[in-house]
N, C-alpha and C. Protein backbone atom coordinates (compact mmCIF):
# COMPACT_ATOMS: atom_id res chain seq x y z
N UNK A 1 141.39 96.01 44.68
CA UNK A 1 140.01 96.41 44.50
C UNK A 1 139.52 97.05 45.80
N UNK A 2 138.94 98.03 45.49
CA UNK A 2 138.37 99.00 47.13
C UNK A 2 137.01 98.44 47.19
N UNK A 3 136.76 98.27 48.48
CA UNK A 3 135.42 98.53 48.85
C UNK A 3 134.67 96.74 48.67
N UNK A 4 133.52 96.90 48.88
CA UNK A 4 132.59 95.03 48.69
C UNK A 4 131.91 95.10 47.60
N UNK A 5 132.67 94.72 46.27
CA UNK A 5 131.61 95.01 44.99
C UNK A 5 130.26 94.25 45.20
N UNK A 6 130.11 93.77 46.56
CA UNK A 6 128.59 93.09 46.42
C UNK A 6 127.54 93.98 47.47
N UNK A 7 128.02 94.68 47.95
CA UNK A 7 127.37 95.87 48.52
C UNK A 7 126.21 96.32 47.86
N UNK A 8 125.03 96.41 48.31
CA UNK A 8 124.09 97.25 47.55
C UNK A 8 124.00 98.20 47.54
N UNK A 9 123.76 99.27 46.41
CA UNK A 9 123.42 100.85 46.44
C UNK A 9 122.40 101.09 47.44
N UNK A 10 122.94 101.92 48.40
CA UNK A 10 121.57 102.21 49.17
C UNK A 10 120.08 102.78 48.67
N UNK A 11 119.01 102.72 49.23
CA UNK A 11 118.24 103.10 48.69
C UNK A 11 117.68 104.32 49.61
N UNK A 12 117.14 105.50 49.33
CA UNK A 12 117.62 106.72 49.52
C UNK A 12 116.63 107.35 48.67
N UNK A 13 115.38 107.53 49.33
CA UNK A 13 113.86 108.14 48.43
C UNK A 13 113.84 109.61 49.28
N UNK A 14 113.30 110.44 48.12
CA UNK A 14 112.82 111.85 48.64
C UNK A 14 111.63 111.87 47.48
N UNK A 15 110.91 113.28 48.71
CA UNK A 15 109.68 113.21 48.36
C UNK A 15 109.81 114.90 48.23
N UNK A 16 109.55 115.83 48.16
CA UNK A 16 110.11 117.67 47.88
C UNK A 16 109.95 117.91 46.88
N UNK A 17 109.06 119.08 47.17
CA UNK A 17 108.44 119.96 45.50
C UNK A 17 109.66 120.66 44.79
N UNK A 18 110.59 121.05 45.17
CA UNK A 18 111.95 121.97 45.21
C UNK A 18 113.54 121.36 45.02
N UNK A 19 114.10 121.10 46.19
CA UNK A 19 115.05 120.35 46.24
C UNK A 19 115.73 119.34 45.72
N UNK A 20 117.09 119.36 45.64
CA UNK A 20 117.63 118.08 44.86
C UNK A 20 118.04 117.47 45.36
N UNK A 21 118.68 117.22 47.02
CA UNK A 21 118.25 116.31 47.45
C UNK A 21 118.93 114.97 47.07
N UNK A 22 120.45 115.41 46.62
CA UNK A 22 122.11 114.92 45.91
C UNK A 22 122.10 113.15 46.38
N UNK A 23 121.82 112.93 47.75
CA UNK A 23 121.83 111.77 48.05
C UNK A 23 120.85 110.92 47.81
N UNK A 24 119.26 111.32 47.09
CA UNK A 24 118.29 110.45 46.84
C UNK A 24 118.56 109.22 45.71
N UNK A 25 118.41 108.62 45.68
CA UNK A 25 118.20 107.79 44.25
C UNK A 25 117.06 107.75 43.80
N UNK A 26 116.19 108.08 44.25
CA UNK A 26 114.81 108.72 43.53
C UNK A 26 113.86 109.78 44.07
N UNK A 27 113.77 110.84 43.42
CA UNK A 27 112.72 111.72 44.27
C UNK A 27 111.28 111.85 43.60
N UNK A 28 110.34 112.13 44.53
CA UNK A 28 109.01 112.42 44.00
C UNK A 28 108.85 113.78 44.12
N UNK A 29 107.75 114.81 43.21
CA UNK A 29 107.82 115.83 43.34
C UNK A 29 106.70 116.42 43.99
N UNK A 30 105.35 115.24 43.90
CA UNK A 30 103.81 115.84 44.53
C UNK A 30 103.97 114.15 45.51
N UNK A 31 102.57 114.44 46.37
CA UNK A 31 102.49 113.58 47.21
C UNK A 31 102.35 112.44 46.22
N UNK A 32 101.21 112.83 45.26
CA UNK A 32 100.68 111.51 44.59
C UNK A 32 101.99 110.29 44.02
N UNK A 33 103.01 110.81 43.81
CA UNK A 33 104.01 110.68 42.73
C UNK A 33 105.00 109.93 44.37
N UNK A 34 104.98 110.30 45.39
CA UNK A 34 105.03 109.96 46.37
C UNK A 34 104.69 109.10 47.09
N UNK A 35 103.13 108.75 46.86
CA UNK A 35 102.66 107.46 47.24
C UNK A 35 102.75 106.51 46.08
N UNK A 36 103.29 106.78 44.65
CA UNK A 36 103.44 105.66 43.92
C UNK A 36 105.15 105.23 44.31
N UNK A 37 105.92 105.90 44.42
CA UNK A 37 107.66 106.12 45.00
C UNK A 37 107.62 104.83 46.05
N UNK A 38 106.53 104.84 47.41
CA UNK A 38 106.75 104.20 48.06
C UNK A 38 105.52 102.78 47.75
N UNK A 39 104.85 102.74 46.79
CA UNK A 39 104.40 101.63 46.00
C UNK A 39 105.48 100.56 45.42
N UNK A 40 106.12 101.09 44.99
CA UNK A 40 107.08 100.74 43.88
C UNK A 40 108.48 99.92 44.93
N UNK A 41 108.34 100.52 46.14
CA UNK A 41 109.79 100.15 46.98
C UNK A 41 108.30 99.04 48.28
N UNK A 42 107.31 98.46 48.18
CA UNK A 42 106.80 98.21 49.39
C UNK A 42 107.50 97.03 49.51
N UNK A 43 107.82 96.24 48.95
CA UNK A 43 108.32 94.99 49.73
C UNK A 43 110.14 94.93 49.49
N UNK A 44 110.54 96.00 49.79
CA UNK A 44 112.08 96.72 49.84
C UNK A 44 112.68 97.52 50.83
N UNK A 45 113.79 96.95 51.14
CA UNK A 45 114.02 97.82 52.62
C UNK A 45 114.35 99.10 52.05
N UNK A 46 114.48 100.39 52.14
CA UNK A 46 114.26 101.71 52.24
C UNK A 46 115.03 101.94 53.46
N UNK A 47 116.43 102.32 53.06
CA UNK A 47 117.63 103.42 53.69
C UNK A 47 117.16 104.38 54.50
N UNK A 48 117.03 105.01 53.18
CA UNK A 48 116.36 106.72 54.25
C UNK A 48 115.52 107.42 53.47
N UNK A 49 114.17 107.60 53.80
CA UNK A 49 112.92 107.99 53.29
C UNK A 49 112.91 109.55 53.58
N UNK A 50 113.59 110.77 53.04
CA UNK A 50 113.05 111.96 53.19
C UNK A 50 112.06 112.99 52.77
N UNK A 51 111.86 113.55 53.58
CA UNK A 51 110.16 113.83 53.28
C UNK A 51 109.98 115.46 53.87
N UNK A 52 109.46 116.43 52.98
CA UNK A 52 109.23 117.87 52.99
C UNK A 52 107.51 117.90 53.37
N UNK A 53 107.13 118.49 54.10
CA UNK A 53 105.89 119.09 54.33
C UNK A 53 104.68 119.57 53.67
N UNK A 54 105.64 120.84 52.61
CA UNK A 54 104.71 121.60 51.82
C UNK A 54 105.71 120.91 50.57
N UNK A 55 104.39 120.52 49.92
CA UNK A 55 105.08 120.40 48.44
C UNK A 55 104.43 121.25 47.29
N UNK A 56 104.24 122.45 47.60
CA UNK A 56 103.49 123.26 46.56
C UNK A 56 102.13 123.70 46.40
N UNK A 57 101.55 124.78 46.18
CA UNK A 57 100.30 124.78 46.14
C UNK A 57 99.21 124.44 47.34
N UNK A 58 98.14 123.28 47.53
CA UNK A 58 97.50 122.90 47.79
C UNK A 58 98.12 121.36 48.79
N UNK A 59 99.22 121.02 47.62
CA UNK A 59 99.42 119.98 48.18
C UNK A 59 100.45 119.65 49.47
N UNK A 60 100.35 118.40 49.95
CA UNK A 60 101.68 118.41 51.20
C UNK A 60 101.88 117.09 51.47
N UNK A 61 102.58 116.63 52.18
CA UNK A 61 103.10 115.23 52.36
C UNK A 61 101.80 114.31 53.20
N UNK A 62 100.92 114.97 53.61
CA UNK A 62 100.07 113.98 54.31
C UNK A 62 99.15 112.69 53.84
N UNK A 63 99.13 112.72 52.16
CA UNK A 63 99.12 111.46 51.72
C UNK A 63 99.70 110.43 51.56
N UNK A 64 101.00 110.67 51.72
CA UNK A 64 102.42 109.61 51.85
C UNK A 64 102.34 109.45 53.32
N UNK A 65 101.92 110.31 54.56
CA UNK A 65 101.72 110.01 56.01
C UNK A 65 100.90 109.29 56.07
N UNK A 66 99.70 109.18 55.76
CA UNK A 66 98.27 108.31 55.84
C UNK A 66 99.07 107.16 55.30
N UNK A 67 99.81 106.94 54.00
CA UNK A 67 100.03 105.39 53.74
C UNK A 67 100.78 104.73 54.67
N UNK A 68 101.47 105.59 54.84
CA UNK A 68 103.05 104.75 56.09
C UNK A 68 102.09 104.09 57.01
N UNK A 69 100.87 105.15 57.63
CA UNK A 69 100.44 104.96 59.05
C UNK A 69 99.64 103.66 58.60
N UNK A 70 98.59 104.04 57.82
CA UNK A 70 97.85 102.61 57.35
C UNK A 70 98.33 101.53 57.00
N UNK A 71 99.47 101.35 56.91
CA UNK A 71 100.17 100.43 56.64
C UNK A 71 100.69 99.75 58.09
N UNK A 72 101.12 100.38 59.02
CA UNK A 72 101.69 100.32 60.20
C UNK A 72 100.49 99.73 61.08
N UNK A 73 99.26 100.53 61.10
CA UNK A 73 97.83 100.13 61.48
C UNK A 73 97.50 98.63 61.05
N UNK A 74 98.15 98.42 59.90
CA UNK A 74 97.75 96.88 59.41
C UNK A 74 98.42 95.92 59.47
N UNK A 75 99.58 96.35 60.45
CA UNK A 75 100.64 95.20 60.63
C UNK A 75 101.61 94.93 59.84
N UNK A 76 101.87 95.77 58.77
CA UNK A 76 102.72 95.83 57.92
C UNK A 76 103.38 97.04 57.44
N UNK A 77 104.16 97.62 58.48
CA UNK A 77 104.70 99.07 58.16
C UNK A 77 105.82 99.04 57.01
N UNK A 78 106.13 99.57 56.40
CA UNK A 78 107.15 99.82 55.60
C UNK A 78 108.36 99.71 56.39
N UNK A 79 109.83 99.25 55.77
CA UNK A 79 110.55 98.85 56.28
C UNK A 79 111.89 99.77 56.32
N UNK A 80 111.65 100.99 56.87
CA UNK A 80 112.43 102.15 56.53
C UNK A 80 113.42 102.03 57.86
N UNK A 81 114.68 102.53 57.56
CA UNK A 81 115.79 102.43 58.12
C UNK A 81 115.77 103.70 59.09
N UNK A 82 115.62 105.24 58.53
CA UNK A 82 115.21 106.36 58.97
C UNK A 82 114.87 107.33 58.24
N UNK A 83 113.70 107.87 58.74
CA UNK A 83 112.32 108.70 58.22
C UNK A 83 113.40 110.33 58.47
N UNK A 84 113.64 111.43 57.74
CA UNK A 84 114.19 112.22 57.71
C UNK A 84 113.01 113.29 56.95
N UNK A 85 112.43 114.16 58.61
CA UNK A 85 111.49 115.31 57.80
C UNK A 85 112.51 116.70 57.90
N UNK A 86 112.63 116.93 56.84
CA UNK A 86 112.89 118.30 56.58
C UNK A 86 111.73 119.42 55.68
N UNK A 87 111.64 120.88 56.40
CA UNK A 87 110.75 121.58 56.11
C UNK A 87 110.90 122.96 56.78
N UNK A 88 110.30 123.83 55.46
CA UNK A 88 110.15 125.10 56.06
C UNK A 88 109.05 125.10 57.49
N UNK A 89 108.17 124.42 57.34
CA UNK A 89 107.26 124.46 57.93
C UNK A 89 107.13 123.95 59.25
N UNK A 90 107.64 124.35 60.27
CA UNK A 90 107.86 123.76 61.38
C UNK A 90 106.99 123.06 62.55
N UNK A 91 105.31 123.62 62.08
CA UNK A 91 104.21 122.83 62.70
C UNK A 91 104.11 121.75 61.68
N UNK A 92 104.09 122.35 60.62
CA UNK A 92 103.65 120.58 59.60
C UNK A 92 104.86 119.60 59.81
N UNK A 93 105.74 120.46 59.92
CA UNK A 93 107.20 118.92 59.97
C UNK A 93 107.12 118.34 61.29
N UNK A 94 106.69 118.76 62.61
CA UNK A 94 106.97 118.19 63.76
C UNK A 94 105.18 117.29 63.73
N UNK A 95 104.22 118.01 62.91
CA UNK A 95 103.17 117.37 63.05
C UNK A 95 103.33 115.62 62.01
N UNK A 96 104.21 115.76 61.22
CA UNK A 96 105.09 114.55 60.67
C UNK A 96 105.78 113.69 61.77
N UNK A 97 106.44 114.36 62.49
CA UNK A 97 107.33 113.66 63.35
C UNK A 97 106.39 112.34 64.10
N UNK A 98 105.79 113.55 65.04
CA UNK A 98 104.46 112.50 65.80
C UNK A 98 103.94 111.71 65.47
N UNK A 99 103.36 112.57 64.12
CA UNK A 99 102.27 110.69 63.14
C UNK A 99 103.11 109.47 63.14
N UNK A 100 104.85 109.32 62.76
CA UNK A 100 105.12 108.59 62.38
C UNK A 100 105.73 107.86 63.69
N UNK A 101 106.06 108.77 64.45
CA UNK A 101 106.84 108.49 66.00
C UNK A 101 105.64 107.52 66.33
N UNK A 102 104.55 107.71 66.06
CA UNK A 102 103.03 107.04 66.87
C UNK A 102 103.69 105.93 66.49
N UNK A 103 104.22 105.56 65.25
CA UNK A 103 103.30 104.07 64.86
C UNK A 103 104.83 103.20 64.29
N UNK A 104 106.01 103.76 65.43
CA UNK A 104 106.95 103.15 65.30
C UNK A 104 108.34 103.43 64.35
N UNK A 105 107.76 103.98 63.73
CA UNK A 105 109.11 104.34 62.19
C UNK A 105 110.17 104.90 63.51
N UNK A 106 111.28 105.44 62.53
CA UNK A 106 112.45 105.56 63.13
C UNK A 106 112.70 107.17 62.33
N UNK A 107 112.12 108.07 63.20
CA UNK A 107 112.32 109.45 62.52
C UNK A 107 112.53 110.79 63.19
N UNK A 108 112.89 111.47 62.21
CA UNK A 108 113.50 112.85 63.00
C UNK A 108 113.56 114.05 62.57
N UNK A 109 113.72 114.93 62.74
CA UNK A 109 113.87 116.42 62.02
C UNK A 109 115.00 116.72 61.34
N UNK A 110 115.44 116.78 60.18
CA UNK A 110 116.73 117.34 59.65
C UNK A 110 116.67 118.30 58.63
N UNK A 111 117.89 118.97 58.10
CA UNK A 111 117.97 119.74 57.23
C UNK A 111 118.61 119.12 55.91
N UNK A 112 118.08 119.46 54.74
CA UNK A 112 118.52 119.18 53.62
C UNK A 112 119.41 120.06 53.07
């Protein structure tokens, strides 16, 4: 037998209006759908949380930023392994970086 059949599937959230994003086990497509993604995982450790900037239209990841941070603000940050922003957008993705760099997460710039 290969491998530790008691191993858990990692858990592996994306958040991207576009992308598929092969390694997620669940993606959200708007922020809103995004802040329910990381509703649904809050008292769950979370692998690797990746996260796009512009998600279409009007909308963008800074409602899923406000929760992480408010959460972090309240002594109870989410329990993410590493925060992975990827984005066309290179002021909104590094302006990601900072918010989350502030308040402790474990994150960085990558490409999808």
């Amino acid at each position: 037998m290969n491998g530790n059949p008691a191993a858990p599937t990692p858990v592996i959230l994306g958040i991207d209006d576009l992308r598929s994003l092969p390694r997620a086990t669940r993606i959200a497509r708007t922020s809103g759908e995004g802040v329910q993604l990381l509703l649904d995982h809050r008292d769950a450790f979370i692998d690797e949380l990746w996260l796009d900037h512009d998600l279409g239209g009007d909308d963008s990841i800074m409602p899923v930023v406000t929760l992480l941070e408010e959460a972090a603000f309240n002594g109870r940050p989410f329990d993410i392994g590493a925060i992975l922003v990827h984005s066309a957008n290179p002021i909104g993705a590094e302006a990601v970086v900072r918010s989350l760099t502030y308040w402790n997460y474990h994150v960085r710039r990558a490409t999808a």
